[in-house]
C-alpha atoms as a PDB file:
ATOM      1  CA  UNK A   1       0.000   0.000   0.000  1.00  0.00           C
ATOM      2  CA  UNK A   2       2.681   2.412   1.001  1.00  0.00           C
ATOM      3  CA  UNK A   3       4.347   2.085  -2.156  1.00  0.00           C
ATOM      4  CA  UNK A   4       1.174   2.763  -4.144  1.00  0.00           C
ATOM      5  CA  UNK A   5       0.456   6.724  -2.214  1.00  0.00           C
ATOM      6  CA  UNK A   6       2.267  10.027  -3.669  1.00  0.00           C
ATOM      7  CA  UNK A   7       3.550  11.838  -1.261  1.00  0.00           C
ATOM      8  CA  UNK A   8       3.851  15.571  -1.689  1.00  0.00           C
ATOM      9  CA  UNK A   9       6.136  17.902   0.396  1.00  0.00           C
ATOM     10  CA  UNK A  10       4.139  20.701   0.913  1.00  0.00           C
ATOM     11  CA  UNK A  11       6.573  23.983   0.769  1.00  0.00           C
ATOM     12  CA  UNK A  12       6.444  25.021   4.086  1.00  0.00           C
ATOM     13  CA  UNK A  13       7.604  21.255   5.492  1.00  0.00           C
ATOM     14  CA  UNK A  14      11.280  21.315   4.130  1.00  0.00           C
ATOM     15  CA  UNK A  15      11.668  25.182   3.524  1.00  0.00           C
ATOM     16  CA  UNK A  16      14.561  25.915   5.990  1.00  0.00           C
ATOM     17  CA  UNK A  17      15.126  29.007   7.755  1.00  0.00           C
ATOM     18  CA  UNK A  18      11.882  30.379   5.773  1.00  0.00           C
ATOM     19  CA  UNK A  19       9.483  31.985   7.952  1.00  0.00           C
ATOM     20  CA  UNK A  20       5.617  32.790   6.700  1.00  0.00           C
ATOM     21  CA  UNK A  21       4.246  35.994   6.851  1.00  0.00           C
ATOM     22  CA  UNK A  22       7.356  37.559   9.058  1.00  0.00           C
ATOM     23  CA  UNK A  23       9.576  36.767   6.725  1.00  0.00           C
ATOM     24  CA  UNK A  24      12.117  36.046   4.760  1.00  0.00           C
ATOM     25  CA  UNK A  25       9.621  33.637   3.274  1.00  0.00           C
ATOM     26  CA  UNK A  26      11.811  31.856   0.575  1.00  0.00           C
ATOM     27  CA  UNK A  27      14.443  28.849   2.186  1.00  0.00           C
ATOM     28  CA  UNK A  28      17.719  28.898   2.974  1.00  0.00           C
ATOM     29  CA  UNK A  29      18.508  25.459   1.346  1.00  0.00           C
ATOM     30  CA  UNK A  30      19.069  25.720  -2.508  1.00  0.00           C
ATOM     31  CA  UNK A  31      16.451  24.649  -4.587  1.00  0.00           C
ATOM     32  CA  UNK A  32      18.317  21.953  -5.860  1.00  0.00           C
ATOM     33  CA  UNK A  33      19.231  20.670  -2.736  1.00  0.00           C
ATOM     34  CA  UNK A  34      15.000  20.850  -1.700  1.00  0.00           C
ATOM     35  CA  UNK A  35      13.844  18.788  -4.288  1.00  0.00           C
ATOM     36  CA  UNK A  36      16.539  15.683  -4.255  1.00  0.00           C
ATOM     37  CA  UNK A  37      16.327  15.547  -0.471  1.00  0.00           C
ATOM     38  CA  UNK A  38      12.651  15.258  -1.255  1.00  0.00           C
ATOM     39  CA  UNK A  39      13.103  13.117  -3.547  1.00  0.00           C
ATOM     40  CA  UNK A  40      15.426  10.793  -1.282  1.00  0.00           C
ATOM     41  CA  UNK A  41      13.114  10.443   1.194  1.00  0.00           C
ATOM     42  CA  UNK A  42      10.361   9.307  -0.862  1.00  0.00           C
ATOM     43  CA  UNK A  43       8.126  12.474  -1.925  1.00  0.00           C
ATOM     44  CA  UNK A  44       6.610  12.315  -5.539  1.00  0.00           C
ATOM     45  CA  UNK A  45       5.359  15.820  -5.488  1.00  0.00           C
ATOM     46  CA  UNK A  46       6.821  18.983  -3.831  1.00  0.00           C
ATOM     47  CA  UNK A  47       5.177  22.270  -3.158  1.00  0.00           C
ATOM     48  CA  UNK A  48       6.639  26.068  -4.665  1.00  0.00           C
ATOM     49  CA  UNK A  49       5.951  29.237  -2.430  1.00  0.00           C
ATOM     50  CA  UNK A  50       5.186  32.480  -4.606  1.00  0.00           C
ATOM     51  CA  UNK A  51       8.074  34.192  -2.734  1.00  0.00           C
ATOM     52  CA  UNK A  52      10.785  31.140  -2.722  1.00  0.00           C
ATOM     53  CA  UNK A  53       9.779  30.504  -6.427  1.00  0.00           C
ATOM     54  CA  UNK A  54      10.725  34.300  -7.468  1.00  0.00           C
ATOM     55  CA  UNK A  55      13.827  33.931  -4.919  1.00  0.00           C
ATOM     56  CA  UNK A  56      15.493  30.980  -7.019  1.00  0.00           C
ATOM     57  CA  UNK A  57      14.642  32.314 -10.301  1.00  0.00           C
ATOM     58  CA  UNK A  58      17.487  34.790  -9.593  1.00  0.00           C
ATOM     59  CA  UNK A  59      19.510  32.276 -10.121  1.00  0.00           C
ATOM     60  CA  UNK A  60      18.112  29.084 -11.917  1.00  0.00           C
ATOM     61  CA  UNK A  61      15.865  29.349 -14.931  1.00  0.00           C
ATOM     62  CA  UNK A  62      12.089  27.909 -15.071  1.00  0.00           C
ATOM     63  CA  UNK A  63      13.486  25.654 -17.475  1.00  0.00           C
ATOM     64  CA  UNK A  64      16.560  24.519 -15.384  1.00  0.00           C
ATOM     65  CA  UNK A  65      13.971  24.183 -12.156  1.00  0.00           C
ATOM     66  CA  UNK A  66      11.815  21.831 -14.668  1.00  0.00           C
ATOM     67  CA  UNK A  67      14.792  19.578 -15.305  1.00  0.00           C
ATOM     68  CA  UNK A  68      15.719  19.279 -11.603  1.00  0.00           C
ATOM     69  CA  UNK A  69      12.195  18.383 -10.583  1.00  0.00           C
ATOM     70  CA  UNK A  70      12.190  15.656 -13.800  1.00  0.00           C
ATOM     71  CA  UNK A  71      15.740  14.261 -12.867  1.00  0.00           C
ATOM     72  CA  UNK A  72      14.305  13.682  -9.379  1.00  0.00           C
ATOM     73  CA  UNK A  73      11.211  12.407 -10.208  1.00  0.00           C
ATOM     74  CA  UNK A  74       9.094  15.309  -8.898  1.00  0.00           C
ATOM     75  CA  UNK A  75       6.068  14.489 -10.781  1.00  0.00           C
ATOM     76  CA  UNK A  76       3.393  16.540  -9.034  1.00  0.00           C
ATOM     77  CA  UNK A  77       3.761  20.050  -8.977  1.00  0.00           C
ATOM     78  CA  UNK A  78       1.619  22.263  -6.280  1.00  0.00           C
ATOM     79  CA  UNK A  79       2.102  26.319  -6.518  1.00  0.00           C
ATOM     80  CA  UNK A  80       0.971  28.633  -4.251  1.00  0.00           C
ATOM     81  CA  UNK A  81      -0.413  31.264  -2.576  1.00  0.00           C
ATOM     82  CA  UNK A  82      -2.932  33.416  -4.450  1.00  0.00           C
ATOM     83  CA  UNK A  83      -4.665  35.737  -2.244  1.00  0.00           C
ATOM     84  CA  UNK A  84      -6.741  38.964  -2.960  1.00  0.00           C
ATOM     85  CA  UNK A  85      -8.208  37.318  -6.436  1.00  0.00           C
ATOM     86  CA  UNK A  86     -11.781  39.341  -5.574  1.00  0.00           C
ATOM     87  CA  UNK A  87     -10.686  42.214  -4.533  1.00  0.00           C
ATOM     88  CA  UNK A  88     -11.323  46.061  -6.442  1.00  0.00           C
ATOM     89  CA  UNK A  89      -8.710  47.849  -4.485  1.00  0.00           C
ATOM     90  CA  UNK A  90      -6.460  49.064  -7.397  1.00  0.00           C
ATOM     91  CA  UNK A  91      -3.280  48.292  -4.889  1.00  0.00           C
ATOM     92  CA  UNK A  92      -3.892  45.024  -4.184  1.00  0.00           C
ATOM     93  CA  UNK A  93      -5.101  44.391  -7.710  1.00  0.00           C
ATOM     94  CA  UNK A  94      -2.267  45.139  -8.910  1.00  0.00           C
ATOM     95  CA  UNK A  95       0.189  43.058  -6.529  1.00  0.00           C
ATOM     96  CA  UNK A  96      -2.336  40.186  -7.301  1.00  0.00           C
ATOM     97  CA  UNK A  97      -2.048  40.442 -10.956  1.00  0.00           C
ATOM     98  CA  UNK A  98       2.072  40.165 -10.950  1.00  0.00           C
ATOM     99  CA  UNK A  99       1.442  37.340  -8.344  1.00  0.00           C
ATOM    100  CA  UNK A 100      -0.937  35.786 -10.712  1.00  0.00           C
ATOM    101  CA  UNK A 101       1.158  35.847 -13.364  1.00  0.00           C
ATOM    102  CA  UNK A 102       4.621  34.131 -11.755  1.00  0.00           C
ATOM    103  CA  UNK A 103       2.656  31.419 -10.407  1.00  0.00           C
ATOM    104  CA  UNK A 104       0.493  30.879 -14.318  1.00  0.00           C
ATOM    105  CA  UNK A 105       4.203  30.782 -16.000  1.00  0.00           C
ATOM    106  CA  UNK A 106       5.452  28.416 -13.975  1.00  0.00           C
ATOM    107  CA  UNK A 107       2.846  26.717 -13.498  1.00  0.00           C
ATOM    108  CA  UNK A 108       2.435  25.854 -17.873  1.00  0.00           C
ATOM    109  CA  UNK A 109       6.475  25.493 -17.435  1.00  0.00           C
ATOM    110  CA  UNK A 110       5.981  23.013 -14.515  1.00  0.00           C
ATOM    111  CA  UNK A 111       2.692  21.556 -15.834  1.00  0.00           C
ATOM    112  CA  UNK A 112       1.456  21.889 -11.947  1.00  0.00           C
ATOM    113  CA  UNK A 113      -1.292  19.941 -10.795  1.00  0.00           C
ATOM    114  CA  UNK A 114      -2.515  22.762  -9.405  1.00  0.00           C
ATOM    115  CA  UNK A 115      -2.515  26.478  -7.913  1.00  0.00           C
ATOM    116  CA  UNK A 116      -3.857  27.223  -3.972  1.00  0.00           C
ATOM    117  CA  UNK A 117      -5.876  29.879  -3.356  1.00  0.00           C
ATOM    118  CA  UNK A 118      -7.768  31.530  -0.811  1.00  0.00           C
ATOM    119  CA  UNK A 119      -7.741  34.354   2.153  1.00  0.00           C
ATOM    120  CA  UNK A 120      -5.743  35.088   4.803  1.00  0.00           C
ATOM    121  CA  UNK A 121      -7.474  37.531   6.601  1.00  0.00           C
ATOM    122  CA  UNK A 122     -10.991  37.345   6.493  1.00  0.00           C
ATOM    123  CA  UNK A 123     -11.565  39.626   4.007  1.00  0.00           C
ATOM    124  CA  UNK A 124     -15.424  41.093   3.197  1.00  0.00           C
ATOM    125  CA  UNK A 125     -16.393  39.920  -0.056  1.00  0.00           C
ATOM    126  CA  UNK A 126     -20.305  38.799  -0.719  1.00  0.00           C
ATOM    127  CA  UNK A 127     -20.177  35.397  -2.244  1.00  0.00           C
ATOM    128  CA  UNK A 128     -21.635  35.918  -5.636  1.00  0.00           C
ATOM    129  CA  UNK A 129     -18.945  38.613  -6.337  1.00  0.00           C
ATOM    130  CA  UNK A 130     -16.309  35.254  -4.852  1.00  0.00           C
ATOM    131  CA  UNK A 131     -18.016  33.444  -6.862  1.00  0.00           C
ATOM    132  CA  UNK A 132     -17.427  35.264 -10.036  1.00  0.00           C
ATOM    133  CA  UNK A 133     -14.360  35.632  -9.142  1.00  0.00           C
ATOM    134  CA  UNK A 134     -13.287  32.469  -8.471  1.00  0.00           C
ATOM    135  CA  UNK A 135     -14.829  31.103 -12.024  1.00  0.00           C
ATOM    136  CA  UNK A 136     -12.423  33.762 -14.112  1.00  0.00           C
ATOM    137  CA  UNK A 137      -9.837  32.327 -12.189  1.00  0.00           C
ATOM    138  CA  UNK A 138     -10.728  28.865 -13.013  1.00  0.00           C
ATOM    139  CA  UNK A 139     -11.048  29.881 -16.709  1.00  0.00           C
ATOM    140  CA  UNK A 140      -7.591  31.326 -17.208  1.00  0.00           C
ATOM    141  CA  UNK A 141      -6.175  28.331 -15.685  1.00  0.00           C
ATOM    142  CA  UNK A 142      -7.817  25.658 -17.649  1.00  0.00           C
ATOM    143  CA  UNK A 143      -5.875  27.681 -20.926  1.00  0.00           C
ATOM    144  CA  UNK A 144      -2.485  26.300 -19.228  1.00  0.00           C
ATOM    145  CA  UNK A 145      -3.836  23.360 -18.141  1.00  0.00           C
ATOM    146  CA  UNK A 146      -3.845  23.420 -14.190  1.00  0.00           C
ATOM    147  CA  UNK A 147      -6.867  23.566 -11.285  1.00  0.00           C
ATOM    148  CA  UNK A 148      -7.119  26.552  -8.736  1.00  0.00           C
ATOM    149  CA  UNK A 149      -7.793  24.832  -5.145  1.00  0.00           C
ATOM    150  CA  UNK A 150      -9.508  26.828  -2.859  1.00  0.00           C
ATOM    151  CA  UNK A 151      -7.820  26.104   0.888  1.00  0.00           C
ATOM    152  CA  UNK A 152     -10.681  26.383   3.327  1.00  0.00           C
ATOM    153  CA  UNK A 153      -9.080  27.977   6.777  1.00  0.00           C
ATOM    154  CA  UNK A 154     -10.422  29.676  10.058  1.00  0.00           C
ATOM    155  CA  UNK A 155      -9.193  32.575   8.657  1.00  0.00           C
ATOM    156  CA  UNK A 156     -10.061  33.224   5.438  1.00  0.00           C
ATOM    157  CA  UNK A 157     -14.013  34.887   4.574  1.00  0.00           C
ATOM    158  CA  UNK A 158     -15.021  31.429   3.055  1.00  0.00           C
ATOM    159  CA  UNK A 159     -14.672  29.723   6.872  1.00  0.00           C
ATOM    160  CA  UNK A 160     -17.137  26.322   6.316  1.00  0.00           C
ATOM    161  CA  UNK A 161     -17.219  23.371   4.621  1.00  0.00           C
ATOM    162  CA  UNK A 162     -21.267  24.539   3.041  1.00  0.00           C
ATOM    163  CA  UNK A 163     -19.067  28.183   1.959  1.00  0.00           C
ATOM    164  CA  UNK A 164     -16.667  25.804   0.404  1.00  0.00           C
ATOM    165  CA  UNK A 165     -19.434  24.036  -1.362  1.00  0.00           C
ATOM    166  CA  UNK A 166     -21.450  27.594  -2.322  1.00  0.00           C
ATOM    167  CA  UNK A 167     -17.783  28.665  -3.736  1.00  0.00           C
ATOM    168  CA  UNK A 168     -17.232  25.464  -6.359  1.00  0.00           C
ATOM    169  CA  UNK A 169     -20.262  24.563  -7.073  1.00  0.00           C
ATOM    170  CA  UNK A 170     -21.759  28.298  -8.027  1.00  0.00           C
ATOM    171  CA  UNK A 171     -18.651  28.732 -10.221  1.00  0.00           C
ATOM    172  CA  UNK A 172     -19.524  24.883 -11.595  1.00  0.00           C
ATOM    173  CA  UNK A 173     -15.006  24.518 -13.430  1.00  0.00           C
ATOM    174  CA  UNK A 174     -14.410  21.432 -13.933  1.00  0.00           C
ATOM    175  CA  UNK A 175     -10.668  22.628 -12.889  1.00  0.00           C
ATOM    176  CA  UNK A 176     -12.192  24.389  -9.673  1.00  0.00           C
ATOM    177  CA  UNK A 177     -11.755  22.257  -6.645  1.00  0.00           C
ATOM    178  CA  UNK A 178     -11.580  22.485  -2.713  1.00  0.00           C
ATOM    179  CA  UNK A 179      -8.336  21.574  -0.971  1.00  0.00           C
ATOM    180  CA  UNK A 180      -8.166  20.110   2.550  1.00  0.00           C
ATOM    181  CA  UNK A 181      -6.019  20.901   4.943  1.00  0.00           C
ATOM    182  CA  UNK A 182      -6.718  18.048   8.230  1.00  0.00           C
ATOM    183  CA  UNK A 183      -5.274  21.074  10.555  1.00  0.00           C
ATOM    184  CA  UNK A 184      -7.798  23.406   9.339  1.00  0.00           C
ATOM    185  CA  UNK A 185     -10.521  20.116   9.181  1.00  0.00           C
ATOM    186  CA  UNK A 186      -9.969  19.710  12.712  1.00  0.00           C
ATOM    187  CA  UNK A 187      -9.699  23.433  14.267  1.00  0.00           C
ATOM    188  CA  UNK A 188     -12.821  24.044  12.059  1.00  0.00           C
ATOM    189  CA  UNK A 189     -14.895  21.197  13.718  1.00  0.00           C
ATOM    190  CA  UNK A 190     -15.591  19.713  10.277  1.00  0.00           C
ATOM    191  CA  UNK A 191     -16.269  15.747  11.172  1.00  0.00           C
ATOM    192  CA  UNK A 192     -14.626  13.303   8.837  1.00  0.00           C
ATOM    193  CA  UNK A 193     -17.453  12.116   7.233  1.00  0.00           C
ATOM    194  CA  UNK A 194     -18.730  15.662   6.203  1.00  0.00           C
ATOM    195  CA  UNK A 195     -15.546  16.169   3.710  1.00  0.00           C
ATOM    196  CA  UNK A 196     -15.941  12.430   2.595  1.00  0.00           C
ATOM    197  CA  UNK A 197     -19.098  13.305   1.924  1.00  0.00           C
ATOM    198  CA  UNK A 198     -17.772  15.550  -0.813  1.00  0.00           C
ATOM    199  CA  UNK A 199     -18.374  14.750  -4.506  1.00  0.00           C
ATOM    200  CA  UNK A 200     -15.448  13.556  -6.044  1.00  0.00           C
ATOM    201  CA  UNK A 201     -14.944  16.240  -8.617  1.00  0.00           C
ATOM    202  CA  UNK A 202     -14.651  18.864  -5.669  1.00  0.00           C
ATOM    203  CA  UNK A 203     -11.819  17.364  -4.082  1.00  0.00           C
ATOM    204  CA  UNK A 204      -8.718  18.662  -5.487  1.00  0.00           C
ATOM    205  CA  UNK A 205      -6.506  17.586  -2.815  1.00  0.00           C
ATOM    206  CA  UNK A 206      -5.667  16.810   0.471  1.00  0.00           C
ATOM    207  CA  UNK A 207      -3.065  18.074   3.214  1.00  0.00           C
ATOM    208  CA  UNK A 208      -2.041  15.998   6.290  1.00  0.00           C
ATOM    209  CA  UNK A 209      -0.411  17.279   9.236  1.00  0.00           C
ATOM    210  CA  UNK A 210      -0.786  17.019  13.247  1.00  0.00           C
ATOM    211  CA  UNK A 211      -1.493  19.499  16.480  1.00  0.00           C
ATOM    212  CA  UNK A 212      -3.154  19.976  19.687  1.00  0.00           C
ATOM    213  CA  UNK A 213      -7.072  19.616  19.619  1.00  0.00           C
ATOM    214  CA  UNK A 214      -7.122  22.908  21.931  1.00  0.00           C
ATOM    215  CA  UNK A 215      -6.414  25.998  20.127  1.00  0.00           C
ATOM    216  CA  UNK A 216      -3.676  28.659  21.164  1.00  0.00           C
ATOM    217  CA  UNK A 217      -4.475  31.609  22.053  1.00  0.00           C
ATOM    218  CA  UNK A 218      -3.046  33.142  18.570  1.00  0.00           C
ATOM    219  CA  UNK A 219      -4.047  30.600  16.149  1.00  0.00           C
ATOM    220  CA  UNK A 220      -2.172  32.538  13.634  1.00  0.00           C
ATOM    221  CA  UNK A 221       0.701  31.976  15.634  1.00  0.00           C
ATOM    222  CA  UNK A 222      -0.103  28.201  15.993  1.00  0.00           C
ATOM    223  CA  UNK A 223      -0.446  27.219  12.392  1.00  0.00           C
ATOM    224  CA  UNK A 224       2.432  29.009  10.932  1.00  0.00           C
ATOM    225  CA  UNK A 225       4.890  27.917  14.113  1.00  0.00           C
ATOM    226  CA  UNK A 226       3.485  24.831  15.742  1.00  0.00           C
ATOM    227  CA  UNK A 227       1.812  22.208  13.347  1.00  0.00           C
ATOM    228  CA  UNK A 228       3.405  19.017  14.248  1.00  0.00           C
ATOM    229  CA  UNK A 229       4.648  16.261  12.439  1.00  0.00           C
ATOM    230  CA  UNK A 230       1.967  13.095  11.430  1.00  0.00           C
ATOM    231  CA  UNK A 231       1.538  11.036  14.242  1.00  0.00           C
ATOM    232  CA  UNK A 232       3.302  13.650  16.617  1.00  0.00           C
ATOM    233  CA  UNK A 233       0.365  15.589  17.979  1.00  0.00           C
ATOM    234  CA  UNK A 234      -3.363  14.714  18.823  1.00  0.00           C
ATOM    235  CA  UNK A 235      -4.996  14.384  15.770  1.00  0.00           C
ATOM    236  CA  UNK A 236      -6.775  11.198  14.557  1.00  0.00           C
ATOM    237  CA  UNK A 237      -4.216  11.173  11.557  1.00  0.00           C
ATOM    238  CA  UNK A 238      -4.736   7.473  10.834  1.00  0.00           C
ATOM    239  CA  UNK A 239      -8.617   8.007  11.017  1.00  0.00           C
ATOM    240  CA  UNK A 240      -8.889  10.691   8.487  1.00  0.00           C
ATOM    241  CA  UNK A 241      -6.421   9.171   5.968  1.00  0.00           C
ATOM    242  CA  UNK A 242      -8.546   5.617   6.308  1.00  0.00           C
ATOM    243  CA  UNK A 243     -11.560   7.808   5.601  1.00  0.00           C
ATOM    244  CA  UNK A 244     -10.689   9.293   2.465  1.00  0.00           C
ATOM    245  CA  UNK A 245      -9.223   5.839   1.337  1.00  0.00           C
ATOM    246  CA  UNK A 246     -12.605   4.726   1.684  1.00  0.00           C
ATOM    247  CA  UNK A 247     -14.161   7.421   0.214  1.00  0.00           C
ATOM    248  CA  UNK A 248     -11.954   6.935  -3.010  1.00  0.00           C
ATOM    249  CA  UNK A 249      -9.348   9.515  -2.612  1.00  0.00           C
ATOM    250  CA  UNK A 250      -6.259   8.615  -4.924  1.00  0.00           C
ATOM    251  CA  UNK A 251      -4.717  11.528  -5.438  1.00  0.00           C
ATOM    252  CA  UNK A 252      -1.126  12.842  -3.695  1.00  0.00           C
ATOM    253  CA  UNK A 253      -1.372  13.465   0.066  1.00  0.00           C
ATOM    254  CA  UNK A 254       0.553  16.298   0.990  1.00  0.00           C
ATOM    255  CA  UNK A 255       1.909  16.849   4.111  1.00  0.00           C
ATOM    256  CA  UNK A 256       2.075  20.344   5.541  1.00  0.00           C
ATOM    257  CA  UNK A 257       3.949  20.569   8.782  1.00  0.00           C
ATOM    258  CA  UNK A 258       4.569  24.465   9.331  1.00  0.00           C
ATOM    259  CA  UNK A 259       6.413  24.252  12.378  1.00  0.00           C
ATOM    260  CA  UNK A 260       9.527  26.780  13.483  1.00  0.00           C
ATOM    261  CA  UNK A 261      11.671  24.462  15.403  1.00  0.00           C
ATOM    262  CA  UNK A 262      11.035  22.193  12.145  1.00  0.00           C
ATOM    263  CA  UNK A 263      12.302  24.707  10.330  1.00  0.00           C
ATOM    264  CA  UNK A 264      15.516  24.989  11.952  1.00  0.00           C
ATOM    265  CA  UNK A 265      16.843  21.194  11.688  1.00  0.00           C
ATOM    266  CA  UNK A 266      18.784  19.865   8.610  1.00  0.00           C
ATOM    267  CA  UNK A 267      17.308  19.323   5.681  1.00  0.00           C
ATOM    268  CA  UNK A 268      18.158  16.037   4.872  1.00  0.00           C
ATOM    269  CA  UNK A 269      16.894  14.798   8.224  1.00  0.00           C
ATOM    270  CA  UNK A 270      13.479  17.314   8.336  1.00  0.00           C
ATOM    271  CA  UNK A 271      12.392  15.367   5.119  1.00  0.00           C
ATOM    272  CA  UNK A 272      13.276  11.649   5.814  1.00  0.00           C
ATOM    273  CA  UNK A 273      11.374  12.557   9.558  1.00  0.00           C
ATOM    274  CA  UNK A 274       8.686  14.023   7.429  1.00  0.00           C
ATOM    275  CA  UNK A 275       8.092  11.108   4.960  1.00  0.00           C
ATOM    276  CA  UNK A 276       8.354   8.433   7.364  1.00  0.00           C
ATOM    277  CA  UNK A 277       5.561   9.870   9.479  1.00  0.00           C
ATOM    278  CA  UNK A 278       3.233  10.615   7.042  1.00  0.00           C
ATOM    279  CA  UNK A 279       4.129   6.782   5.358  1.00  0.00           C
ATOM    280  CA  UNK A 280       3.163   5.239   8.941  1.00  0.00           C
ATOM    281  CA  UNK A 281      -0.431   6.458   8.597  1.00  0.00           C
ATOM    282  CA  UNK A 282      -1.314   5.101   6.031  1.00  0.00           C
ATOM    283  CA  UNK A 283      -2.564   0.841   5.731  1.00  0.00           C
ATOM    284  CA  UNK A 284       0.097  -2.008   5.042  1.00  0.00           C
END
């Protein structure tokens, strides 16, 4: 069985000395040196952050990144973050539309599976103007061939599993999908069975990771600094991963451990520590 599941190193796992939102958000570790230690321990798929992505194209090509992931066996491709895709302010426009178009390029140069989007900070936006939104999104990226996943979070202004729904299903792309996050699953109170529940062609993808059932008191603070490791924390890791199984997921399982102590530790060992958990919950 273990042999059979993609594993996909979401950026934030193996990007050391990186630090979201504070900054500097792009890794210390070479590009090069990312994707074979990924590759070493097992990961199929690895993860691009908008800021690391236009950090190593000072010095490697989207071409020469290509051939690295290809030489390595990097076959799934996940960019993100897309934020403010709804919004009018001409500012933020703006920023959003240079954003939008380093993460389309390499994303047709990659051939990405996909593109996350979403919200950050809870940001007023009625849904049918999200909506819209979110299907002229969807539109541009089916010209390069790659889906837009939504990332449902406590903190964005799409905050349920029924928004989620509303989002995807009002802007009816076939390449417009939900992504699911089990930190986010479980701080949300969304049961298992509710995202299994899902139609198929909704779920773009899936992100494992562990915590504490009990929030901190800065949840912000919590899921960019203390996610743990699968298998590490309280979650019911197993559980959700043998519910999806059984609800037919096959796609890559990426694991998204955003954790700053994580952050700190080699390279080489962060991503061996990080596949072998996230093997161990899955079935024999």
């Amino acid at each position: 069985m273990k042999k059979s599941v993609d594993l996909l190193a979401s950026y934030w796992t193996i990007a050391v000395n990186a630090e979201p939102h504070t900054g500097p958000e792009f890794s210390s570790a070479p590009f090069t040196d990312r994707v074979a230690a990924a590759a070493r321990a097992g990961f199929t798929g690895m993860g691009i952050w908008h800021a690391d992505l236009e950090h190593t194209l000072r010095s490697m090509s989207l071409a020469d990144m290509r051939h690295v992931l290809d030489d390595h066996g990097i076959r799934h491709i996940e960019l993100e973050f897309l934020n403010d895709w709804f919004v009018d302010d001409p500012a933020k426009h703006a920023e959003y539309l240079d954003r939008k178009k380093l993460l389309f390029t390499a994303a047709e140069a990659f051939q990405a599976d996909h593109i996350k989007v979403g919200d950050f900070f809870n940001t007023p936006c009625p849904m049918p103007k999200l909506i819209e939104s979110f299907a002229s999104l969807c539109k541009d990226a089916r010209e390069i061939g790659t889906d837009i996943h939504f990332e449902l979070m406590p903190f964005a202004n799409i905050n349920t599993l029924a928004g989620a729904l509303d989002l995807v299903q009002g802007a009816d792309a076939t390449n417009g999908k939900i992504i699911f996050d089990l930190w986010h699953v479980v701080k949300l109170g969304i049961p298992y069975a509710d995202v299994a529940a899902v139609p198929a062609r909704f779920v773009g993808g899936i992100e494992i990771n562990d915590g504490r059932i009990a929030s901190m008191p800065d949840m912000t603070e919590e899921t960019t600094k203390h996610r743990n490791l699968c298998g590490e924390g309280e979650f019911d890791v197993k559980g959700f991963v043998r519910t999806m199984l059984d609800a037919g997921y096959r796609g890559p399982w990426g694991i998204e451990v955003l954790n700053q102590e994580l952050r700190r530790q080699p390279l080489e060992e962060v991503a061996q520590r990080a596949a072998a958990t996230t093997f161990a919950q899955f079935p024999d």
